[in-house]
C-alpha atoms as a PDB file:
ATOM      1  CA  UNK A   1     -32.475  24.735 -18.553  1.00  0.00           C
ATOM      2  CA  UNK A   2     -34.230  21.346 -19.499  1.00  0.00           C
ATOM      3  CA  UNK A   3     -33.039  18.094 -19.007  1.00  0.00           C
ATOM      4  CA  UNK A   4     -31.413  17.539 -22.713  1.00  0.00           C
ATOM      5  CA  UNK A   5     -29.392  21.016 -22.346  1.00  0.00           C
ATOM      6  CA  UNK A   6     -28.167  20.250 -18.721  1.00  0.00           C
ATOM      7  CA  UNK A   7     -26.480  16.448 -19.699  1.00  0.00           C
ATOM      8  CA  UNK A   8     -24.631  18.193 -23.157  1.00  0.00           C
ATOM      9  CA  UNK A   9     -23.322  21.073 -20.593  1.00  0.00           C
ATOM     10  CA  UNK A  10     -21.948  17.930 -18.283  1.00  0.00           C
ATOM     11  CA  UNK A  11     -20.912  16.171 -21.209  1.00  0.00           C
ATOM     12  CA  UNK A  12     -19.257  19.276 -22.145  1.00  0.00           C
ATOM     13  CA  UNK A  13     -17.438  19.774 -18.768  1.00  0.00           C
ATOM     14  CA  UNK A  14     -16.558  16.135 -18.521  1.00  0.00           C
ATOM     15  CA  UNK A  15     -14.439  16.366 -22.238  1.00  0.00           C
ATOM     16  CA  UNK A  16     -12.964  19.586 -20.669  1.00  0.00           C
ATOM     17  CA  UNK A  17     -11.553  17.690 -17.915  1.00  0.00           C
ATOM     18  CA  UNK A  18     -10.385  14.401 -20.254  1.00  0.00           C
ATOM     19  CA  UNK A  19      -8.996  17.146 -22.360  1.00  0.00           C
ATOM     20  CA  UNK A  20      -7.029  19.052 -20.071  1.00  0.00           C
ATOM     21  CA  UNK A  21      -5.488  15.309 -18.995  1.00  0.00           C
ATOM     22  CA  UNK A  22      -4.395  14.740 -22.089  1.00  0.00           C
ATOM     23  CA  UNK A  23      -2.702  18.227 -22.504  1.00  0.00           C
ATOM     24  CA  UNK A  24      -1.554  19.400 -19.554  1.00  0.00           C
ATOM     25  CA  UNK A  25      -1.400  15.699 -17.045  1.00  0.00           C
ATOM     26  CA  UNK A  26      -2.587  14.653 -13.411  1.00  0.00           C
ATOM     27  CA  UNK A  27      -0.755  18.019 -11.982  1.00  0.00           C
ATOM     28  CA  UNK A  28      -3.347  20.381 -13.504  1.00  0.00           C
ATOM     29  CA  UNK A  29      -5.902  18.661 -11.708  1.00  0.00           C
ATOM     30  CA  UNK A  30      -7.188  19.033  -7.786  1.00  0.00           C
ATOM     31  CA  UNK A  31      -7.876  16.526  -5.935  1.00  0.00           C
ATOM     32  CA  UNK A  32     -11.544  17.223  -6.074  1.00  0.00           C
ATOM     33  CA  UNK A  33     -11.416  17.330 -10.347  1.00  0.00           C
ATOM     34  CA  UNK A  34      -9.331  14.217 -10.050  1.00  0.00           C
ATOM     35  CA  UNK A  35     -12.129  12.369  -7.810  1.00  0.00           C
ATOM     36  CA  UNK A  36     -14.852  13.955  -9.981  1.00  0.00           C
ATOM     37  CA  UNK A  37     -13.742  12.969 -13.197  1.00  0.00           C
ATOM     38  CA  UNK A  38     -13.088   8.941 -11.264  1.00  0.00           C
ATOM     39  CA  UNK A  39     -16.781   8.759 -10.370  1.00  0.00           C
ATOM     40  CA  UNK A  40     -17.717   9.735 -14.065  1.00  0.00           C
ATOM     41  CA  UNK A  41     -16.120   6.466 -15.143  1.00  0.00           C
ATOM     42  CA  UNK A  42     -18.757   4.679 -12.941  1.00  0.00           C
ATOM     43  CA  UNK A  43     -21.988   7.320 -14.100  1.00  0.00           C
ATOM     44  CA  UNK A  44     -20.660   8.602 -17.225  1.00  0.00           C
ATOM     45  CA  UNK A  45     -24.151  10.978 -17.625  1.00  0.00           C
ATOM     46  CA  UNK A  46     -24.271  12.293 -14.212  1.00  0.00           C
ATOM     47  CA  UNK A  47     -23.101  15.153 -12.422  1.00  0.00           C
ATOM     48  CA  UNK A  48     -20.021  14.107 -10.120  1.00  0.00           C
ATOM     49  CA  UNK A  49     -18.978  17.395  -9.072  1.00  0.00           C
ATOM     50  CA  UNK A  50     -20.960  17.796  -5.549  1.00  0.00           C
ATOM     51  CA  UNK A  51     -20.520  14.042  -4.797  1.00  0.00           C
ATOM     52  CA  UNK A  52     -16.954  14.706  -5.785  1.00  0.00           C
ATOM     53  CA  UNK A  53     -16.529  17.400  -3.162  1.00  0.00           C
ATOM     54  CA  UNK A  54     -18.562  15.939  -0.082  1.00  0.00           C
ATOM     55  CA  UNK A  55     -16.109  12.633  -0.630  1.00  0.00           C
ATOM     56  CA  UNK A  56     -13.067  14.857  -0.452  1.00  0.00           C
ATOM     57  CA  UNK A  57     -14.231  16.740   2.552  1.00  0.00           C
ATOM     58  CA  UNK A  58     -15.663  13.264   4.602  1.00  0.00           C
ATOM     59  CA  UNK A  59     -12.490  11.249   3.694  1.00  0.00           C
ATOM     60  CA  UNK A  60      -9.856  13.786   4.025  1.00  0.00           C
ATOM     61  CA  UNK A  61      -7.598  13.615   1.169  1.00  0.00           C
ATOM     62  CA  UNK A  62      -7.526  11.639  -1.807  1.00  0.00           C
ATOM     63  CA  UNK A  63      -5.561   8.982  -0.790  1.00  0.00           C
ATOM     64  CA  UNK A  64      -8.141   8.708   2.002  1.00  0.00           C
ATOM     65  CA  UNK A  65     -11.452   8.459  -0.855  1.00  0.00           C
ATOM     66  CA  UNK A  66      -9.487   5.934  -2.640  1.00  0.00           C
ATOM     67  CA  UNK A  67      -8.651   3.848   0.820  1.00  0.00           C
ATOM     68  CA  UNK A  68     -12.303   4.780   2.475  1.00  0.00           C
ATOM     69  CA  UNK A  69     -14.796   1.087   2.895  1.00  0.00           C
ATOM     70  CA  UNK A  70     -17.484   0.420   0.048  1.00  0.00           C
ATOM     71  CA  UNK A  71     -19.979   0.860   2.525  1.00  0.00           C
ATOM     72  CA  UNK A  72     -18.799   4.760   3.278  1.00  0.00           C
ATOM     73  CA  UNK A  73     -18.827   5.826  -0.062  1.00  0.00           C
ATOM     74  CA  UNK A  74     -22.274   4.755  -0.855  1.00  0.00           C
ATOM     75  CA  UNK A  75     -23.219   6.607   2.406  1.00  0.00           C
ATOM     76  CA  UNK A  76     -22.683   9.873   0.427  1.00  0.00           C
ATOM     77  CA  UNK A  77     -25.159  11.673  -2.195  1.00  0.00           C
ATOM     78  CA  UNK A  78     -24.242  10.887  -5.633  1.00  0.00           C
ATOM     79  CA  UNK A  79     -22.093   7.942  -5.427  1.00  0.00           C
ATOM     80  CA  UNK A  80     -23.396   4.754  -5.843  1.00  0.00           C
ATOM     81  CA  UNK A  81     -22.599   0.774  -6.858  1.00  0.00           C
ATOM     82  CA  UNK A  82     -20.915   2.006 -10.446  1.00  0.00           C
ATOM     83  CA  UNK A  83     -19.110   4.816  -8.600  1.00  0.00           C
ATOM     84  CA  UNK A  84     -17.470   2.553  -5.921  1.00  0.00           C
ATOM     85  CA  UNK A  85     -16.762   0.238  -8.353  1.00  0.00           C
ATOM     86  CA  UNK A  86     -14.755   3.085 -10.320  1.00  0.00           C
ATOM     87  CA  UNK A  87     -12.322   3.921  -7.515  1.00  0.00           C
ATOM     88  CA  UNK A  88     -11.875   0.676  -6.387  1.00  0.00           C
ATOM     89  CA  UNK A  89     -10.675  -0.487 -10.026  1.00  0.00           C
ATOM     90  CA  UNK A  90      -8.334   2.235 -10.159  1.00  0.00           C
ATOM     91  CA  UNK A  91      -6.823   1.680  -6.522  1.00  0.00           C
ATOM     92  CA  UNK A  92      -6.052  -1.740  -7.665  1.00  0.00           C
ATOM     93  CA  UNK A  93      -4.954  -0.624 -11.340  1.00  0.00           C
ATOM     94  CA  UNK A  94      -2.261   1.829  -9.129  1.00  0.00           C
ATOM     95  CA  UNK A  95      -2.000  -1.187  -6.704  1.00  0.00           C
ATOM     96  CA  UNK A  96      -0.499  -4.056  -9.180  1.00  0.00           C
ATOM     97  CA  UNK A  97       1.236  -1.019 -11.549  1.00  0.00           C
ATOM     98  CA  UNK A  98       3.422   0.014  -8.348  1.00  0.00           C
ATOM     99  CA  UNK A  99       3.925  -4.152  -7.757  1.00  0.00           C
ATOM    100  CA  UNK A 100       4.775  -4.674 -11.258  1.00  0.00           C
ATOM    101  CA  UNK A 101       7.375  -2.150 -11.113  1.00  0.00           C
ATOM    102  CA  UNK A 102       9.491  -3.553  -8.327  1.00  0.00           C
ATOM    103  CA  UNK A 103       9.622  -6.965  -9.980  1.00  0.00           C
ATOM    104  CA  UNK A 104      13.522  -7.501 -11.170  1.00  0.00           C
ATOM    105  CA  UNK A 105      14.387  -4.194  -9.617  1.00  0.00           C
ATOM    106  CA  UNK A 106      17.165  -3.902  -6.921  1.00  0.00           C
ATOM    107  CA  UNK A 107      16.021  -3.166  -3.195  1.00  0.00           C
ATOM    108  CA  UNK A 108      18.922  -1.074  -1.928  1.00  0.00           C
ATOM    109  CA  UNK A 109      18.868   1.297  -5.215  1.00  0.00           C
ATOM    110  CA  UNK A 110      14.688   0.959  -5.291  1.00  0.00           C
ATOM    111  CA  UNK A 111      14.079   1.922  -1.676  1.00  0.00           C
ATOM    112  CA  UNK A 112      11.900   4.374  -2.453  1.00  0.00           C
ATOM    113  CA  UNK A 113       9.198   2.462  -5.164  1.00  0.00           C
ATOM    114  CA  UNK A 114       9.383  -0.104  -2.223  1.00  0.00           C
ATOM    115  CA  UNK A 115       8.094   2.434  -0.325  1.00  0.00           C
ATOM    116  CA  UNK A 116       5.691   3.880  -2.656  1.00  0.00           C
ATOM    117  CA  UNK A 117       4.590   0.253  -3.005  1.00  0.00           C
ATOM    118  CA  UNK A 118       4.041  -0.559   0.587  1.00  0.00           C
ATOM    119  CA  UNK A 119       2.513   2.326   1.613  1.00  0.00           C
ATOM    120  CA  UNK A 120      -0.187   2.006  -1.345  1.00  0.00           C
ATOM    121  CA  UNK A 121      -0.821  -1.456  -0.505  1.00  0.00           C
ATOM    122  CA  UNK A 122      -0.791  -1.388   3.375  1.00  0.00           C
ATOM    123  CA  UNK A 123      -2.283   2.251   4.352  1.00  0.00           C
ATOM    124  CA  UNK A 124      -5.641   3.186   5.288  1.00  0.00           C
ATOM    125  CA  UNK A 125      -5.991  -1.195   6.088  1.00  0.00           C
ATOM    126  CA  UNK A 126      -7.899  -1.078   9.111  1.00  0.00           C
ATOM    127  CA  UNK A 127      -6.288  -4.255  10.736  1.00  0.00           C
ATOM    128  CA  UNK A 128      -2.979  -5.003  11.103  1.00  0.00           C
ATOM    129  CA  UNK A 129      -1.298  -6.912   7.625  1.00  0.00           C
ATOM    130  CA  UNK A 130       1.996  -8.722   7.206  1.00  0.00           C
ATOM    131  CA  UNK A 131       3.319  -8.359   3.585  1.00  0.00           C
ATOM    132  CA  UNK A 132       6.487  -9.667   2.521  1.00  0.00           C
ATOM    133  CA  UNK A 133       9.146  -8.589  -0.662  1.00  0.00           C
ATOM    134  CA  UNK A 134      11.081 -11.552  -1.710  1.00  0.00           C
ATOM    135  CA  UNK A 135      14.631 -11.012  -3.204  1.00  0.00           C
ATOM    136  CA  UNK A 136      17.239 -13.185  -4.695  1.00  0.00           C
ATOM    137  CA  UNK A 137      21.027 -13.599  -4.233  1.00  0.00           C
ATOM    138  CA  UNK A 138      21.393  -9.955  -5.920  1.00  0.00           C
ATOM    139  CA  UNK A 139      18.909  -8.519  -3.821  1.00  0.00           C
ATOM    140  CA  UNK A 140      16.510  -8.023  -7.278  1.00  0.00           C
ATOM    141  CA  UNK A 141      12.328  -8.661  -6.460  1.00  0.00           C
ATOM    142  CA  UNK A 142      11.093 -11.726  -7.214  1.00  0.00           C
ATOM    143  CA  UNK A 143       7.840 -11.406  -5.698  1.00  0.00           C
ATOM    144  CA  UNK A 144       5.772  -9.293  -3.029  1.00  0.00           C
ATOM    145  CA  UNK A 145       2.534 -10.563  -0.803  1.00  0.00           C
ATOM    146  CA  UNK A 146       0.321  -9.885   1.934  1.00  0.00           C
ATOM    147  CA  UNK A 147       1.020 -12.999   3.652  1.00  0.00           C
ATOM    148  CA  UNK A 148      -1.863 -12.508   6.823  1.00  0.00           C
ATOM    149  CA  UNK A 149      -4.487 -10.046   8.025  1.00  0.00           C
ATOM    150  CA  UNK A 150      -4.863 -10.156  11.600  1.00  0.00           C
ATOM    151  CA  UNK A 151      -7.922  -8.083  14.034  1.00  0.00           C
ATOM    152  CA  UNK A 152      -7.435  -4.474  14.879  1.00  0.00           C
ATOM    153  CA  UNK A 153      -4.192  -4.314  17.153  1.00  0.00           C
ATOM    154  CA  UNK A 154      -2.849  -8.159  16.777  1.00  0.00           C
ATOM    155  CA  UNK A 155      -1.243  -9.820  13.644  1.00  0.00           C
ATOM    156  CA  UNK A 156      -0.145 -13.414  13.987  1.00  0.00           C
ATOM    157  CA  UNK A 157       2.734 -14.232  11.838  1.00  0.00           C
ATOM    158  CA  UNK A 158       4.409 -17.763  11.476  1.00  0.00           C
ATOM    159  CA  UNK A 159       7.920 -17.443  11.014  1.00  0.00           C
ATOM    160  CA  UNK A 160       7.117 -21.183   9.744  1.00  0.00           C
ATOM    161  CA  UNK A 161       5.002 -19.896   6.825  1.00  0.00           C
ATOM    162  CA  UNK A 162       7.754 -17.008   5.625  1.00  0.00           C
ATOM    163  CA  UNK A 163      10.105 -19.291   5.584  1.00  0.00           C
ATOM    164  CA  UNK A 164       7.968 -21.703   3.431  1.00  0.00           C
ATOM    165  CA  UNK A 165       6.795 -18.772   1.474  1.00  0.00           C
ATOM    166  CA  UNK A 166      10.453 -17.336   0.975  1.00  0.00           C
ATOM    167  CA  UNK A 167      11.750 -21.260   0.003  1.00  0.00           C
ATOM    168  CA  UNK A 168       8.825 -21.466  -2.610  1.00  0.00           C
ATOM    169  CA  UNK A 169      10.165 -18.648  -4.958  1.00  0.00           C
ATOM    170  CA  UNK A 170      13.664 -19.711  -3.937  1.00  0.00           C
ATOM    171  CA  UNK A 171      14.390 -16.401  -2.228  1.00  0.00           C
ATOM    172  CA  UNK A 172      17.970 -15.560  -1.128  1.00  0.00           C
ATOM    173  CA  UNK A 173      15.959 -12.386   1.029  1.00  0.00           C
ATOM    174  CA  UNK A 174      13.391 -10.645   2.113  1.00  0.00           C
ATOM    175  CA  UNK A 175      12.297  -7.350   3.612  1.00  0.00           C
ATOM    176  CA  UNK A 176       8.984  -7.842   5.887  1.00  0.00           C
ATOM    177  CA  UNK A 177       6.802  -5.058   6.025  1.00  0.00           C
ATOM    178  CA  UNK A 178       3.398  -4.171   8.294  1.00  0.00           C
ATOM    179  CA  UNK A 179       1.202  -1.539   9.225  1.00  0.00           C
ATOM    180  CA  UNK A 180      -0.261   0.435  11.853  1.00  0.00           C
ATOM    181  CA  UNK A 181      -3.725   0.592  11.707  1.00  0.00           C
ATOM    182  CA  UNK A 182      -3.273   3.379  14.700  1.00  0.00           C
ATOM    183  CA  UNK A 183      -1.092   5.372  12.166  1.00  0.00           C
ATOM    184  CA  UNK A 184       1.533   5.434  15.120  1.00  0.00           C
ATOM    185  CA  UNK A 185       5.325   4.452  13.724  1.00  0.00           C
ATOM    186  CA  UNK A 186       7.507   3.716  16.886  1.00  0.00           C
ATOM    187  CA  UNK A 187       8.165  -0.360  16.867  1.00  0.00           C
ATOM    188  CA  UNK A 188       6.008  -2.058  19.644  1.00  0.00           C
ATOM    189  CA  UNK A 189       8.211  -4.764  22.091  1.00  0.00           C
ATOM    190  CA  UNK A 190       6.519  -7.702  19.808  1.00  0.00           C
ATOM    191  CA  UNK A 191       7.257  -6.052  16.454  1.00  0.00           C
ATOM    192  CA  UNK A 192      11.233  -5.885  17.810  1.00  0.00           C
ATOM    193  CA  UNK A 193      10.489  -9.668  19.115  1.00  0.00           C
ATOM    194  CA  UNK A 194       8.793 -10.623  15.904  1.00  0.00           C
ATOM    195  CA  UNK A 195      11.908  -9.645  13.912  1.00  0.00           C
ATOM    196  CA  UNK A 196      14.711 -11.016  16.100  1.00  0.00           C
ATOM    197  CA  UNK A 197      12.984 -14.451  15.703  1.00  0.00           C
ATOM    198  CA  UNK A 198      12.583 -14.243  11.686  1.00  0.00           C
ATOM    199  CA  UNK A 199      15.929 -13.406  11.364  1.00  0.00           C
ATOM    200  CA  UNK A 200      16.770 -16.065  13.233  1.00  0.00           C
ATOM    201  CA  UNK A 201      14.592 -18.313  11.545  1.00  0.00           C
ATOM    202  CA  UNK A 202      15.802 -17.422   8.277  1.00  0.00           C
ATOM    203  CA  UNK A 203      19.705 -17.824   9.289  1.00  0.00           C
ATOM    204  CA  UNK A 204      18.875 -21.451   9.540  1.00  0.00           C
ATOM    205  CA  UNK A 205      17.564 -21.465   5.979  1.00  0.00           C
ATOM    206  CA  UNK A 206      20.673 -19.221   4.657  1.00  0.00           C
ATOM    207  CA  UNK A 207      17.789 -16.744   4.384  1.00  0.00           C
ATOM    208  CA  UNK A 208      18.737 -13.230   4.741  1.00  0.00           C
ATOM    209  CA  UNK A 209      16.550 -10.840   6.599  1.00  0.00           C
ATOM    210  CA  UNK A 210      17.337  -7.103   5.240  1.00  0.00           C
ATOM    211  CA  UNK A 211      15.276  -5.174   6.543  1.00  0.00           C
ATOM    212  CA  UNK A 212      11.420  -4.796   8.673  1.00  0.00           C
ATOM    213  CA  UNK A 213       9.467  -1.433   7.283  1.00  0.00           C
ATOM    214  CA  UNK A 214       6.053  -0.436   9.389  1.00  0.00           C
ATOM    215  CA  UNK A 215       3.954   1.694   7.688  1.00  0.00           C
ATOM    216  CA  UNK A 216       2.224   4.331   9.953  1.00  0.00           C
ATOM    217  CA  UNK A 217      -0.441   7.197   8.487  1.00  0.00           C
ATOM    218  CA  UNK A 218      -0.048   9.143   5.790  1.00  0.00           C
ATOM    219  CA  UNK A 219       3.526   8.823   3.911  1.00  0.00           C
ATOM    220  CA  UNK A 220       5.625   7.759   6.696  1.00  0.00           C
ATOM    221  CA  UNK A 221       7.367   4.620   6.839  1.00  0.00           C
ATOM    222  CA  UNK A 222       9.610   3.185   9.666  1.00  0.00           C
ATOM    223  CA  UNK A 223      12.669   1.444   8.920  1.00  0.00           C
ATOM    224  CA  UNK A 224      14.597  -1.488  11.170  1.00  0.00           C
ATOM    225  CA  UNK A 225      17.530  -0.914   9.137  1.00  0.00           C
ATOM    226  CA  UNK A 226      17.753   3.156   8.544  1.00  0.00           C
ATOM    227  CA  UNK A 227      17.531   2.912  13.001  1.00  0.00           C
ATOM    228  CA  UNK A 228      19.932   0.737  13.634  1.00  0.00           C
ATOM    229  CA  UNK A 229      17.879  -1.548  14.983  1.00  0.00           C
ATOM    230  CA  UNK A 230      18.474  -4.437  12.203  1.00  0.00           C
ATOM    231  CA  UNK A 231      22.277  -4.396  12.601  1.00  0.00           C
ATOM    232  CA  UNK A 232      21.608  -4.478  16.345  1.00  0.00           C
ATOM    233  CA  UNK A 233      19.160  -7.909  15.485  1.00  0.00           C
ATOM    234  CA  UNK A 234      21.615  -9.340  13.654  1.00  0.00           C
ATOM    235  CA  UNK A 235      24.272  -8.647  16.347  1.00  0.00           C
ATOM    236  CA  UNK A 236      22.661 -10.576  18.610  1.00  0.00           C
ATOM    237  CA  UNK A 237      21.702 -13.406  16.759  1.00  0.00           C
ATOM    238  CA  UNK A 238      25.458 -13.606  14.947  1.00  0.00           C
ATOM    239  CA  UNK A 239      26.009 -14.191  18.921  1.00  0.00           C
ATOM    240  CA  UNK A 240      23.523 -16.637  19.603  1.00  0.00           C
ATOM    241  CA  UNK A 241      24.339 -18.802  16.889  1.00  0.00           C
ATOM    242  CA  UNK A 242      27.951 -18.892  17.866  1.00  0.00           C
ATOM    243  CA  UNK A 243      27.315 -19.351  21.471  1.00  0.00           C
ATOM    244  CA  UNK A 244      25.474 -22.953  20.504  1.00  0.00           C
ATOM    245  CA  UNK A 245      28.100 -24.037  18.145  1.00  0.00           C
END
C-alpha cells in the first residue's frame, strides 16, 4: 500500500468514527475510539489508533488520559504538541460546560451536577486544591472557584480570604470542597478543624456554611453533611456562640 492509499484508508476510518457520532452518540464508542478520534483533532492525517491504545493502557481509564501531565502524554509514540493540545482543550471545554451548568441552579436539588462538577475539576490534581461554590439566600450558584493550590499533602486555606471571596459575590452560602491527591476519602483531624473554624467564621458574617465535599479517586465524593458531621459542626458552634453572649 503506498503512502497516498494508506492516508484515504485513515481518512476513511476517521469519517467512520465522526459518522457513527453523529448517528448513534458517545455510547457507541470505547474508550480507546473515543481517545483515538480526540488525538485526530490535534493530527488530523495521522494514524491515532496505536497511540490511542498505549494512552489508554499507561493512564488507566479515560478519565485518567484526559487528567494525565503534558509531559506524560508526549512520553508516548504518536502523540505529540497538537495531540496534547487536543485533550487538554476538551478537558477544559467539559470543565467550564459542567461550571456553566450549575450557575442559577439550586444546591440541595443539584447535588449531583455539583458533584459531577467537582469531581471533574478537582480529580487526578496532584496537590491538594480548595475550591469553593457560592450560593445566595435561595441556595441557587452564583459562582464556583479554586480558591488555592497547596504542595502534595498540605493546603493552606484562609478562612479570611473565603470570607472576602464569599462577601465579593454577595453570597448568602457556600459549600467548600477539596481533594485528595492520595485518593483516600475519610476526613483528616485538620480537614474536621478546617471546617469547624469556617463555619464559625462565616456565622459572624451571617454566612452559611452548608456543606464540606472531599473528593477522593475515581467517582467518590465525601460529604460533611450526608455523615453527620456538619450538623455536629454546627452544634458546637450554635454552643460556642451562645456561651460568649
Amino acid at each position: 500500500m503506498d503512502k497516498s492509499e494508506w492516508q484515504n484508508r485513515g481518512a476513511g476510518h476517521r469519517q467512520r468514527l465522526r459518522d457513527r457520532f453523529l448517528d448513534q452518540g458517545i455510547d457507541a464508542f470505547t474508550d480507546a475510539e473515543i481517545i483515538e478520534l480526540l488525538l485526530t483533532f490535534g493530527t488530523p492525517r495521522s494514524d491515532c489508533k496505536q497511540a490511542a491504545r498505549t494512552a489508554l493502557r499507561e493512564c488507566g481509564s479515560l478519565a485518567g488520559v484526559l487528567d494525565a501531565p503534558a509531559g506524560k502524554l508526549r512520553g508516548i509514540r504518536g502523540i505529540g504538541p497538537k495531540n496534547v493540545f487536543a485533550l487538554r482543550f476538551i478537558q477544559g471545554v467539559a470543565r467550564r460546560y459542567l461550571r456553566c451548568r450549575l450557575t442559577g441552579k439550586h444546591y440541595i436539588s443539584s447535588s449531583a451536577d455539583v458533584a459531577d462538577y467537582l469531581i471533574h475539576l478537582l480529580r487526578g490534581m496532584k496537590r491538594e486544591a480548595f475550591a469553593v461554590l457560592y450560593l445566595d439566600a435561595s441556595h441557587a450558584i452564583i459562582d464556583s472557584e479554586v480558591l488555592t493550590e497547596g504542595t502534595i499533602t498540605v493546603n493552606t486555606v484562609y478562612p479570611r480570604e473565603v470570607v472576602l471571596a464569599a462577601l465579593a459575590r454577595n453570597a448568602a452560602a457556600l459549600v467548600i470542597s477539596h481533594n485528595h491527591p492520595s485518593g483516600r476519602l475519610d476526613p483528616s483531624p485538620q480537614d474536621e478543624h478546617l471546617t469547624r473554624t469556617l463555619h464559625l467564621v462565616c456565622s459572624f458574617m451571617h454566612i452559611t456554611l452548608l456543606d464540606h465535599l472531599i473528593v477522593g479517586d475515581g467517582d467518590r465524593v465525601f460529604s460533611f453533611a450526608d455523615h453527620g458531621l456538619m450538623s455536629r459542626i454546627r452544634d458546637d458552634c450554635h454552643a460556642l456562640l451562645e456561651s460568649i453572649r
